[in-house]
Each structure stands twice: as C-alpha cells, then as structure tokens.
C-alpha atoms as a PDB file:
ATOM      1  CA  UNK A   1     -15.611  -9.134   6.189  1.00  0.00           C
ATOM      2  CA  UNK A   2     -18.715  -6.787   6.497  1.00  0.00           C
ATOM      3  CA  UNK A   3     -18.149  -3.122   7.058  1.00  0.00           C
ATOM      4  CA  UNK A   4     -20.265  -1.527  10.017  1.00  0.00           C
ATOM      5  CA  UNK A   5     -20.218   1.854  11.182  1.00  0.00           C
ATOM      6  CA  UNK A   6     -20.499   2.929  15.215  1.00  0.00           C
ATOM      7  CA  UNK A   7     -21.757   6.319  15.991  1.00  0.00           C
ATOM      8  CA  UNK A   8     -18.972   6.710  18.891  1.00  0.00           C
ATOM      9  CA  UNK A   9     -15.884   4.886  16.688  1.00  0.00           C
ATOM     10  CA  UNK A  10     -16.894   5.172  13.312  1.00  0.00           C
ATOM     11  CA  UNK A  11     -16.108   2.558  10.635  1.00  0.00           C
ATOM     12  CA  UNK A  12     -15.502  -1.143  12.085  1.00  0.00           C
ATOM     13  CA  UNK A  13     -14.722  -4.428  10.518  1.00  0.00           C
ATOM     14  CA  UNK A  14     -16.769  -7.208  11.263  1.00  0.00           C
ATOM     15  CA  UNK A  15     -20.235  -7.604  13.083  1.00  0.00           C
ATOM     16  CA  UNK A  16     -19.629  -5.753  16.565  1.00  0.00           C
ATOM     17  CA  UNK A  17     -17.440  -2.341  17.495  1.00  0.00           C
ATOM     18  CA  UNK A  18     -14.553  -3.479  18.766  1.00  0.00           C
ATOM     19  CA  UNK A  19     -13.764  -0.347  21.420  1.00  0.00           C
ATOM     20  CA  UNK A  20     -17.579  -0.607  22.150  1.00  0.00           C
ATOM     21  CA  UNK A  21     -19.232  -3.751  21.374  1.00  0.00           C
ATOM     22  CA  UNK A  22     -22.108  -1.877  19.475  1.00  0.00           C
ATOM     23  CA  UNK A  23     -23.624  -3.540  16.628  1.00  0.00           C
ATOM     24  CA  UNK A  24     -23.590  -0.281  14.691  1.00  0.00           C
ATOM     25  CA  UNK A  25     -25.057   0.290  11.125  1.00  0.00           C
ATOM     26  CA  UNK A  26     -24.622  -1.470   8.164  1.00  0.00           C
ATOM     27  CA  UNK A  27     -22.182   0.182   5.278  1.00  0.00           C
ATOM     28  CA  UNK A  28     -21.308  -2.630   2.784  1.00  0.00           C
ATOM     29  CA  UNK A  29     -20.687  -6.411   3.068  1.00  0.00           C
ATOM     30  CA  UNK A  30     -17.322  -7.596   2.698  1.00  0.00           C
ATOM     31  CA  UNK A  31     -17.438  -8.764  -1.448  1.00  0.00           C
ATOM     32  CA  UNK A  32     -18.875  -5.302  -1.792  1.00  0.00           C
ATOM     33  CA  UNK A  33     -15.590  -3.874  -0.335  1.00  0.00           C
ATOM     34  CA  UNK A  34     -13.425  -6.158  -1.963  1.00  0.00           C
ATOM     35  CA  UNK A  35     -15.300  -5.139  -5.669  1.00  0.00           C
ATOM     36  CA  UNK A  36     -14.623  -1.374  -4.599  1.00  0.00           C
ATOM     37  CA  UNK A  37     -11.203  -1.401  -3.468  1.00  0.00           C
ATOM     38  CA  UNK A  38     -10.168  -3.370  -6.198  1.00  0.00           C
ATOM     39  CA  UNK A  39     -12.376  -0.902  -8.984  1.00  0.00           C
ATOM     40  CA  UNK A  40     -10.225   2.264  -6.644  1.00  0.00           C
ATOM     41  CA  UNK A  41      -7.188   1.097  -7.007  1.00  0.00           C
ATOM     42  CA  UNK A  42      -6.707   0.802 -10.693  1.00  0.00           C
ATOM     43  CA  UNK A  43      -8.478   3.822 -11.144  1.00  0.00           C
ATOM     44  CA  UNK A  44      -6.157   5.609  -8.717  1.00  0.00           C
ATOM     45  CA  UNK A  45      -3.083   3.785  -9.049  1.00  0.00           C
ATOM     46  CA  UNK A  46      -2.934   3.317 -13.124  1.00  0.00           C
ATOM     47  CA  UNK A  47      -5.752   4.105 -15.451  1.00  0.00           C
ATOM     48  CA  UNK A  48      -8.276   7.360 -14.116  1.00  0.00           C
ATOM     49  CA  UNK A  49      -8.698   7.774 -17.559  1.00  0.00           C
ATOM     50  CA  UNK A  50     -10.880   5.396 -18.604  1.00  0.00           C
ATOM     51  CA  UNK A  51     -13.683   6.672 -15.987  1.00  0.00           C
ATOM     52  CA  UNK A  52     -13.188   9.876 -17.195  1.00  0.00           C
ATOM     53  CA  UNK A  53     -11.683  11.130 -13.997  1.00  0.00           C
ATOM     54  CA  UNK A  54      -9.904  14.199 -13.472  1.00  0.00           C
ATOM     55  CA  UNK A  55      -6.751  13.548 -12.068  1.00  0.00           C
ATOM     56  CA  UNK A  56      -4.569  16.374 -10.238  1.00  0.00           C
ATOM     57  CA  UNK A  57      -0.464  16.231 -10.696  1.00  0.00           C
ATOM     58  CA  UNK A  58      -0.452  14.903  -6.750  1.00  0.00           C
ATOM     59  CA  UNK A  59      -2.659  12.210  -7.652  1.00  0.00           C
ATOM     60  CA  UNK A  60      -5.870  13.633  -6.098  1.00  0.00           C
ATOM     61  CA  UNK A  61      -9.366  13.327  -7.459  1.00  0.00           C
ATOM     62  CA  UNK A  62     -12.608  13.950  -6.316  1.00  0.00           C
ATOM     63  CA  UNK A  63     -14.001  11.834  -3.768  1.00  0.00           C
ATOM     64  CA  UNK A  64     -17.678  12.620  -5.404  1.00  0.00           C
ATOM     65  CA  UNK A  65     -16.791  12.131  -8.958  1.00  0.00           C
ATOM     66  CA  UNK A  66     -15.028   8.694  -8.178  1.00  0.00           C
ATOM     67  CA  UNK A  67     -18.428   7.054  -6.276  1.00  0.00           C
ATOM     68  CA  UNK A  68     -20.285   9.053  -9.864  1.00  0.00           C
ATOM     69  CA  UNK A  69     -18.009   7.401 -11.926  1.00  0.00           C
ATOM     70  CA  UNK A  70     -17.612   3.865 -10.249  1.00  0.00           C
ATOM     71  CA  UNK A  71     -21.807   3.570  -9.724  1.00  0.00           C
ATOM     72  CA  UNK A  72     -21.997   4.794 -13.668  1.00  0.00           C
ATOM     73  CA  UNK A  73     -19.748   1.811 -14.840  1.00  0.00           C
ATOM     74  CA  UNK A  74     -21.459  -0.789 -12.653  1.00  0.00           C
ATOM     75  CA  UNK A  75     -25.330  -0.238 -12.284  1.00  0.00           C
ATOM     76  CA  UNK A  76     -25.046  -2.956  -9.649  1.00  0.00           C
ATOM     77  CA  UNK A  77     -22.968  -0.126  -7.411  1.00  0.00           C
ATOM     78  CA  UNK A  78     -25.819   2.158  -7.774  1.00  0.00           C
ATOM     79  CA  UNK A  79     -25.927   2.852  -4.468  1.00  0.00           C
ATOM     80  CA  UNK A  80     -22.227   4.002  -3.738  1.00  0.00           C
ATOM     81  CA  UNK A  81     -21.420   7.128  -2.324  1.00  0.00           C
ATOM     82  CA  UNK A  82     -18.677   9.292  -0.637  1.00  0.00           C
ATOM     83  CA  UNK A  83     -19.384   7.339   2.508  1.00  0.00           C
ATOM     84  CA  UNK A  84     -18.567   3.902   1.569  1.00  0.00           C
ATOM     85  CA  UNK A  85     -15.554   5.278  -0.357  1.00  0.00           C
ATOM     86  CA  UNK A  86     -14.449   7.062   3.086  1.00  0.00           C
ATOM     87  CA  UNK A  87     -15.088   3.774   5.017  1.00  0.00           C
ATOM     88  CA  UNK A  88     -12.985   1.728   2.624  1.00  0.00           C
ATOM     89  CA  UNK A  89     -10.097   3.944   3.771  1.00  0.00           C
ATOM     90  CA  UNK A  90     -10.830   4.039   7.308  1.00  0.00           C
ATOM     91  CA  UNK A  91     -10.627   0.922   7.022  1.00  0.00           C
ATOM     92  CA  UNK A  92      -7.656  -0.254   5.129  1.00  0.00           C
ATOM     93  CA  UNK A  93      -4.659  -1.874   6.794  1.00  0.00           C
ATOM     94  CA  UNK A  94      -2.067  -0.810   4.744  1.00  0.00           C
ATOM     95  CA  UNK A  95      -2.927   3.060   4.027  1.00  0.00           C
ATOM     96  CA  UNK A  96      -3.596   2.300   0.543  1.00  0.00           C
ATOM     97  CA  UNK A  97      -5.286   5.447  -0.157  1.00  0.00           C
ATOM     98  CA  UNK A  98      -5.647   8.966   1.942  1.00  0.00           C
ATOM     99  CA  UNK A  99      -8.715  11.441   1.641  1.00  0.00           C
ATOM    100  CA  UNK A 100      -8.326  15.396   2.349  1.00  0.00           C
ATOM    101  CA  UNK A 101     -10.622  18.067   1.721  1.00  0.00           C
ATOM    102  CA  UNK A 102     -12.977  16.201  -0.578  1.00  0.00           C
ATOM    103  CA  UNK A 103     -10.522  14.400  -2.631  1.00  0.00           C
ATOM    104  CA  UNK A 104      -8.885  10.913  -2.306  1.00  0.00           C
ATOM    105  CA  UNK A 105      -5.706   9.139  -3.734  1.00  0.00           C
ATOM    106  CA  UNK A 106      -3.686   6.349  -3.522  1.00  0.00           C
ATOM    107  CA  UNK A 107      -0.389   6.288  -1.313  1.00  0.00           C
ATOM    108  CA  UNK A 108       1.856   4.042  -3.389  1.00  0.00           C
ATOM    109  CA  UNK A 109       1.872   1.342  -6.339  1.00  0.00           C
ATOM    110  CA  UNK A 110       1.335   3.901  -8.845  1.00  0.00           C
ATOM    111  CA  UNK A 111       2.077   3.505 -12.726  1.00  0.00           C
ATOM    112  CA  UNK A 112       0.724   6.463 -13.950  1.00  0.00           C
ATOM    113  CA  UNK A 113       2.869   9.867 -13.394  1.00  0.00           C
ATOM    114  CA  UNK A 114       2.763  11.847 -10.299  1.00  0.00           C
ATOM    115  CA  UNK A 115       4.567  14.014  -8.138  1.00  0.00           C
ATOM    116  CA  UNK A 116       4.594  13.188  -4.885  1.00  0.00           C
ATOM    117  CA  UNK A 117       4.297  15.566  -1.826  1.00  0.00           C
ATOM    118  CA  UNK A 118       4.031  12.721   1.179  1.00  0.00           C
ATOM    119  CA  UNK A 119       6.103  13.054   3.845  1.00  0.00           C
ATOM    120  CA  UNK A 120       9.548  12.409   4.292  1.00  0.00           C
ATOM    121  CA  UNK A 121      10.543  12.886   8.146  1.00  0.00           C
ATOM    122  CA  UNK A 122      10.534  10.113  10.767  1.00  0.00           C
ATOM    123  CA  UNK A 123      12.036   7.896   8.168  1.00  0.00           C
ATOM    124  CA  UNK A 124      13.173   4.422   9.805  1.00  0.00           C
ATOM    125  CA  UNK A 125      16.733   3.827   9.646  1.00  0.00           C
ATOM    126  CA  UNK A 126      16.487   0.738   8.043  1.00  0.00           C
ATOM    127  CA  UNK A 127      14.330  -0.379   5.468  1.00  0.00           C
ATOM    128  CA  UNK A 128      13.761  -3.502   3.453  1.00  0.00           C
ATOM    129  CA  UNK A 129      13.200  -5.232  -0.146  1.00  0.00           C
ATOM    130  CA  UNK A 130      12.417  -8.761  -1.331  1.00  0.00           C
ATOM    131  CA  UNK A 131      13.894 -10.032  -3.956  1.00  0.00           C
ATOM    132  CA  UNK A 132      13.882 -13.578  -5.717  1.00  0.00           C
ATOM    133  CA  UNK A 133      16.598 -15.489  -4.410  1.00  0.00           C
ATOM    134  CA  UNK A 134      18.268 -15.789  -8.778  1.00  0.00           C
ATOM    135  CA  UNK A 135      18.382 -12.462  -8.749  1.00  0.00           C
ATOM    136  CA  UNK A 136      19.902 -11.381  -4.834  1.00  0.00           C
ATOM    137  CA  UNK A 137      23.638 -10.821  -5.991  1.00  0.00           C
ATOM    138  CA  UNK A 138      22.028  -8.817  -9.090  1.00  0.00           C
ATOM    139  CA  UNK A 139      20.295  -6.353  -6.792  1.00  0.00           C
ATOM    140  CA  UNK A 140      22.994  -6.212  -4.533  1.00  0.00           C
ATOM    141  CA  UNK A 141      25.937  -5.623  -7.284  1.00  0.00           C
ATOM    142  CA  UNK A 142      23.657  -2.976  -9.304  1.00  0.00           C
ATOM    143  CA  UNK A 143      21.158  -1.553  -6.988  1.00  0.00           C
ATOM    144  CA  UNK A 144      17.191  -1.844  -6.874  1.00  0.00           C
ATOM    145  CA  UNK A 145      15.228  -0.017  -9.435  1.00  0.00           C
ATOM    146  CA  UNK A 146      11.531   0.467  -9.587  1.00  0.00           C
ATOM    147  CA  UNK A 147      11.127  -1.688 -13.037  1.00  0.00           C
ATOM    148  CA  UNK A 148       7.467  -1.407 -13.833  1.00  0.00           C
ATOM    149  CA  UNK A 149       6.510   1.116 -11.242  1.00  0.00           C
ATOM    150  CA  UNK A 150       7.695   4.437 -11.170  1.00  0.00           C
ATOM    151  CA  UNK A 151       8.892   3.851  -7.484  1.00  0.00           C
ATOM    152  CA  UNK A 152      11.015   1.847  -5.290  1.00  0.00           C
ATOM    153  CA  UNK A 153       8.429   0.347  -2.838  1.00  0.00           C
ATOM    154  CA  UNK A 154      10.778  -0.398   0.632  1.00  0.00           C
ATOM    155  CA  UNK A 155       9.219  -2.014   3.556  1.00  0.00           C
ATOM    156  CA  UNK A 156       9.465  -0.757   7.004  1.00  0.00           C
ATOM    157  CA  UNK A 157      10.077  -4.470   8.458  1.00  0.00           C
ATOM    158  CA  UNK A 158      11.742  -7.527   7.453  1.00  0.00           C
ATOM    159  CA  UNK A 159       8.073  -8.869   7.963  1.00  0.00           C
ATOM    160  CA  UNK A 160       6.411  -6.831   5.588  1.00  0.00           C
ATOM    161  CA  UNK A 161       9.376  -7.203   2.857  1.00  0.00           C
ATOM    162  CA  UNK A 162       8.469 -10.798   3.395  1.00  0.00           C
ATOM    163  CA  UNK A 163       5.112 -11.132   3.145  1.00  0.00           C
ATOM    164  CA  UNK A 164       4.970  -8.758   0.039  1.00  0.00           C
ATOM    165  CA  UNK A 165       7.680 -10.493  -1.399  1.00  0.00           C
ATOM    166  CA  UNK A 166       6.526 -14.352  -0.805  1.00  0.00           C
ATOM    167  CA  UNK A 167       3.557 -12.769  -3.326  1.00  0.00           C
ATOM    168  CA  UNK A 168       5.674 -12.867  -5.930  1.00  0.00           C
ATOM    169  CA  UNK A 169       8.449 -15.240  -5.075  1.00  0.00           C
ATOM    170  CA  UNK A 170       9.187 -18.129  -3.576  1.00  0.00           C
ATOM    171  CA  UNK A 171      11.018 -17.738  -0.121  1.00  0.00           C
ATOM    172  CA  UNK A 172      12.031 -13.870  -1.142  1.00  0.00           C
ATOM    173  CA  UNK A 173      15.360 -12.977   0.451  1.00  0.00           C
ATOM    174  CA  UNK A 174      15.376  -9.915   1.976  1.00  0.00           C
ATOM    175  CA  UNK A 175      17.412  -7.009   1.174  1.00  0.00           C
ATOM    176  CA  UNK A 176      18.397  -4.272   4.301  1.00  0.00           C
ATOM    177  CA  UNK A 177      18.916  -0.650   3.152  1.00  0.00           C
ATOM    178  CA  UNK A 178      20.660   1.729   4.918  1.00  0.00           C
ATOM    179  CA  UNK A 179      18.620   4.601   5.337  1.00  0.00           C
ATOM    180  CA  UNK A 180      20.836   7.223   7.279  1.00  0.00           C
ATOM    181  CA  UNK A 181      23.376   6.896   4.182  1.00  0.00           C
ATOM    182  CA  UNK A 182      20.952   6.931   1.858  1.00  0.00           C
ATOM    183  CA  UNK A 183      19.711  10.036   2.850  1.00  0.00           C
ATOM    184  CA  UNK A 184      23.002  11.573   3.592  1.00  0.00           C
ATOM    185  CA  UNK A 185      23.668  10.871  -0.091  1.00  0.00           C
ATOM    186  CA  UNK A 186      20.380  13.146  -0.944  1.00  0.00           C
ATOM    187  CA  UNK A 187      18.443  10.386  -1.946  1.00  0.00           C
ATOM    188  CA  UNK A 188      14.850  11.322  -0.405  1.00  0.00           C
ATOM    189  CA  UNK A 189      12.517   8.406   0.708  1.00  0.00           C
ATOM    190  CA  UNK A 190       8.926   9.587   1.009  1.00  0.00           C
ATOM    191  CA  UNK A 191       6.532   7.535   4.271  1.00  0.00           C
ATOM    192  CA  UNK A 192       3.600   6.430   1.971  1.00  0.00           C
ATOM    193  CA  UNK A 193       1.262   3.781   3.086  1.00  0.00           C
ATOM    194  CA  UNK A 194       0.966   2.061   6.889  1.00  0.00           C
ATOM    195  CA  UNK A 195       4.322  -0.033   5.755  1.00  0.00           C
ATOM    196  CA  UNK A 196       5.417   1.062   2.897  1.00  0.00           C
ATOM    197  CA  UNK A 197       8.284   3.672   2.274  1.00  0.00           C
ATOM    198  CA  UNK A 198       8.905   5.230  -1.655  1.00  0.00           C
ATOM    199  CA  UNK A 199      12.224   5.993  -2.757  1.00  0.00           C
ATOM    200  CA  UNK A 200      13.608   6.723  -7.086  1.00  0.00           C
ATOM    201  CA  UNK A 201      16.095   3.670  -6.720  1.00  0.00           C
ATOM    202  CA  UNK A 202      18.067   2.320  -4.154  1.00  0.00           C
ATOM    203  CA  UNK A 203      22.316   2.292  -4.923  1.00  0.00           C
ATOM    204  CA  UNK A 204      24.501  -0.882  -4.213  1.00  0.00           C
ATOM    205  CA  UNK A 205      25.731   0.558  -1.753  1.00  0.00           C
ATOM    206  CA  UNK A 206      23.505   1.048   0.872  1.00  0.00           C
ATOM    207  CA  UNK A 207      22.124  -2.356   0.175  1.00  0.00           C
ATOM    208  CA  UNK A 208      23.346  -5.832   2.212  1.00  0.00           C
ATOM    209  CA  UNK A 209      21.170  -9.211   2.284  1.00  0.00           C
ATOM    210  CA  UNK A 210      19.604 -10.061   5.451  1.00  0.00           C
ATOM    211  CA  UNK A 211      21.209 -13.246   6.828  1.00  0.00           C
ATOM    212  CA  UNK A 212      18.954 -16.121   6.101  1.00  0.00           C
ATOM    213  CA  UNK A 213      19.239 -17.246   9.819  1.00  0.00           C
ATOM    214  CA  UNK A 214      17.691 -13.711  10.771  1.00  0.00           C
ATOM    215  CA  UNK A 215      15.191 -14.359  13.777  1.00  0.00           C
ATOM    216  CA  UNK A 216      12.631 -12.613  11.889  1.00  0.00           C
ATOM    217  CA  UNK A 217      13.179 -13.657   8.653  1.00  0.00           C
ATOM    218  CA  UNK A 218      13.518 -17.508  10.024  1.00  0.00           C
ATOM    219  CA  UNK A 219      10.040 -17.194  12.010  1.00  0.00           C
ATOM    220  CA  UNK A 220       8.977 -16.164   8.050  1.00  0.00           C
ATOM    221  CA  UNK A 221      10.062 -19.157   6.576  1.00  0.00           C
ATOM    222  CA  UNK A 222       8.486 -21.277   9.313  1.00  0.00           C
ATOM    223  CA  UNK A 223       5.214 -19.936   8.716  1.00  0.00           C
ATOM    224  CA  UNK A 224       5.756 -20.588   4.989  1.00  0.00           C
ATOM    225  CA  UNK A 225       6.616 -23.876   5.797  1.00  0.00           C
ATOM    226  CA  UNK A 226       3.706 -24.096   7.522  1.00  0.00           C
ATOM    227  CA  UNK A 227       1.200 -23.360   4.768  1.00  0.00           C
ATOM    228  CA  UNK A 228       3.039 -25.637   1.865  1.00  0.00           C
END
C-alpha cells in the first residue's frame, strides 16, 4: 500500500488521510516501502557493516548516512532521503524501528551486539511465547532461550505470540510468562516494539502453557482453520 503524506496528519497509508480525508502528497508506492524496509532492517538488525555504516553501541546510526548508503547500493533508490526513511517508521505497525535526534534504529530482532537502553516500566504482567507444539514440554522443563538472537522476543498478547509463532510453526502453542515473578527475580524485560517485549531468557519457572481451549488462543486456531 502507497505511502501519502497530509500536511495536518502527516504520513498515511493508502490513497486518502484517514483523520481528514485529504488526498495528501505522494511519498513512495507500496513495493517501494516494502524494498526499503526490508534493505533497513538487515542493515539495522544484523549486518551495518556491509554499507559501511557507523553503528553506535545502542544501535543508532545516522538517519542521513543510511538513505546515502541505501541510494549508493541501489541506483534505482536514487531518490531516497531522510523523509521516506522517517515515513517508513511513522508508519510501521509493529515499532520496528525508532528515530531520535537524527539517528534511527531498530527496536528488536537484532543479531548483531548491542546494549540496550529501551524502557523497562509499564511492563504487562503477563507475557507470551510460541513454541512448536514437539518442543512445548522442552521449553517448559528448561526455560526459553533466545537461540539465534541475542534476545528473548515475548509478546504482549496471546494474539501476537500466535500470529508470530504460526510464521514459523504449525498451530504454535503458546507459552504464558509470569512477569511480576520474573521481575521480582531481577530478571529485567525491556518494552521494545508496538508488541514486542525483550528479555536475556525466560526460567522454567515462570513459564506455564496456555490451555489449548483458551478463548483467545481457540478464536486463533479458527482463523487458521480458516485459511488451510
């Protein structure tokens, strides 16, 4: 879907403002996006590297020098600049990626090595994980570590566990994680995108499945259902 932007409500999706109804102005067209986000988040989640970027021990890097670097690679992107980078943010559902004071980075999914500063208040007192269905009693029996990441990525509904899982599995079940012991343990868990919650690993014992005849978790495998 197209990007717009409306003077009043800045950066839309689609072809009219939704709080205004304005057609706005044209900012990229919706494989254009795609192309970018996808080209932003390797670069910011695993390899800034290779585009000779500079990248700060928070994860930040120049909003400028990304658009440079992304238009240099592709001569098709030739016209990129800071804008359409800020309006792919703006615009993301998930709060992929965050800009500040001239510099942008991604939230979560990393691979390369950070320290994080995000925040870590108004944590939910539950969170979730998918998990294949073979390996539930593993996860539950030895806790959930990050694997390939360098972070456990929790969800903030049984939803969003879900859906994220059902990308990788079929049917995911769900794991619940007690957050109020968690943190009461000094684990921290740091709020990083829309959804999604970071945490170093997750111990056994804070962890119990979420009954496969959850209301939630049922209305999931309906709508799976509905799609095979």
């Amino acid at each position: 879907m197209m990007l717009r932007e409306c003077e009043l409500h800045g950066t839309f999706e689609g072809e009219l403002c939704p709080a205004c109804n304005s057609e706005g102005k044209f900012v990229m067209n919706g494989r254009e996006r795609d192309q970018i986000a996808r080209r932003m988040a390797g670069i910011l989640r695993h390899f800034p590297e290779k585009f000779d970027l500079e990248m700060d021990i928070n994860g930040w890097v120049s909003v400028r020098d990304l658009s440079n670097a992304i238009a240099r690679k592709d001569k098709r992107k030739h016209w990129l600049r800071d804008r359409h980078i800020q309006a792919i943010v703006d615009t993301d559902p998930k709060g992929r990626y965050e800009i500040r004071g001239g510099n942008v980075r991604a939230t979560y999914a990393h691979t390369v090595e950070i320290e994080l500063d995000l925040p870590t208040d108004n944590i939910p007192e539950l969170l979730y994980y998918p998990v294949s269905r073979d390996e539930l009693e593993i996860h539950l029996e030895g806790g959930i570590h990050p694997g390939g990441r360098k972070w456990v990525h929790l969800s903030k509904t049984i939803t969003n566990a879900a859906n994220a899982g059902a990308v990788h599995h079929f049917h995911p079940a769900i794991i619940e994680i007690d957050i109020i012991q968690m943190q009461a343990a000094g684990n921290t868990v740091f709020h990083a995108g829309t959804t999604v919650y970071l945490t170093e690993m997750v111990d056994a014992q804070f962890c119990t499945q979420v009954p496969y005849d959850n209301t939630e978790y049922s209305l999931m495998l309906e709508e799976w259902g509905e799609e095979e």
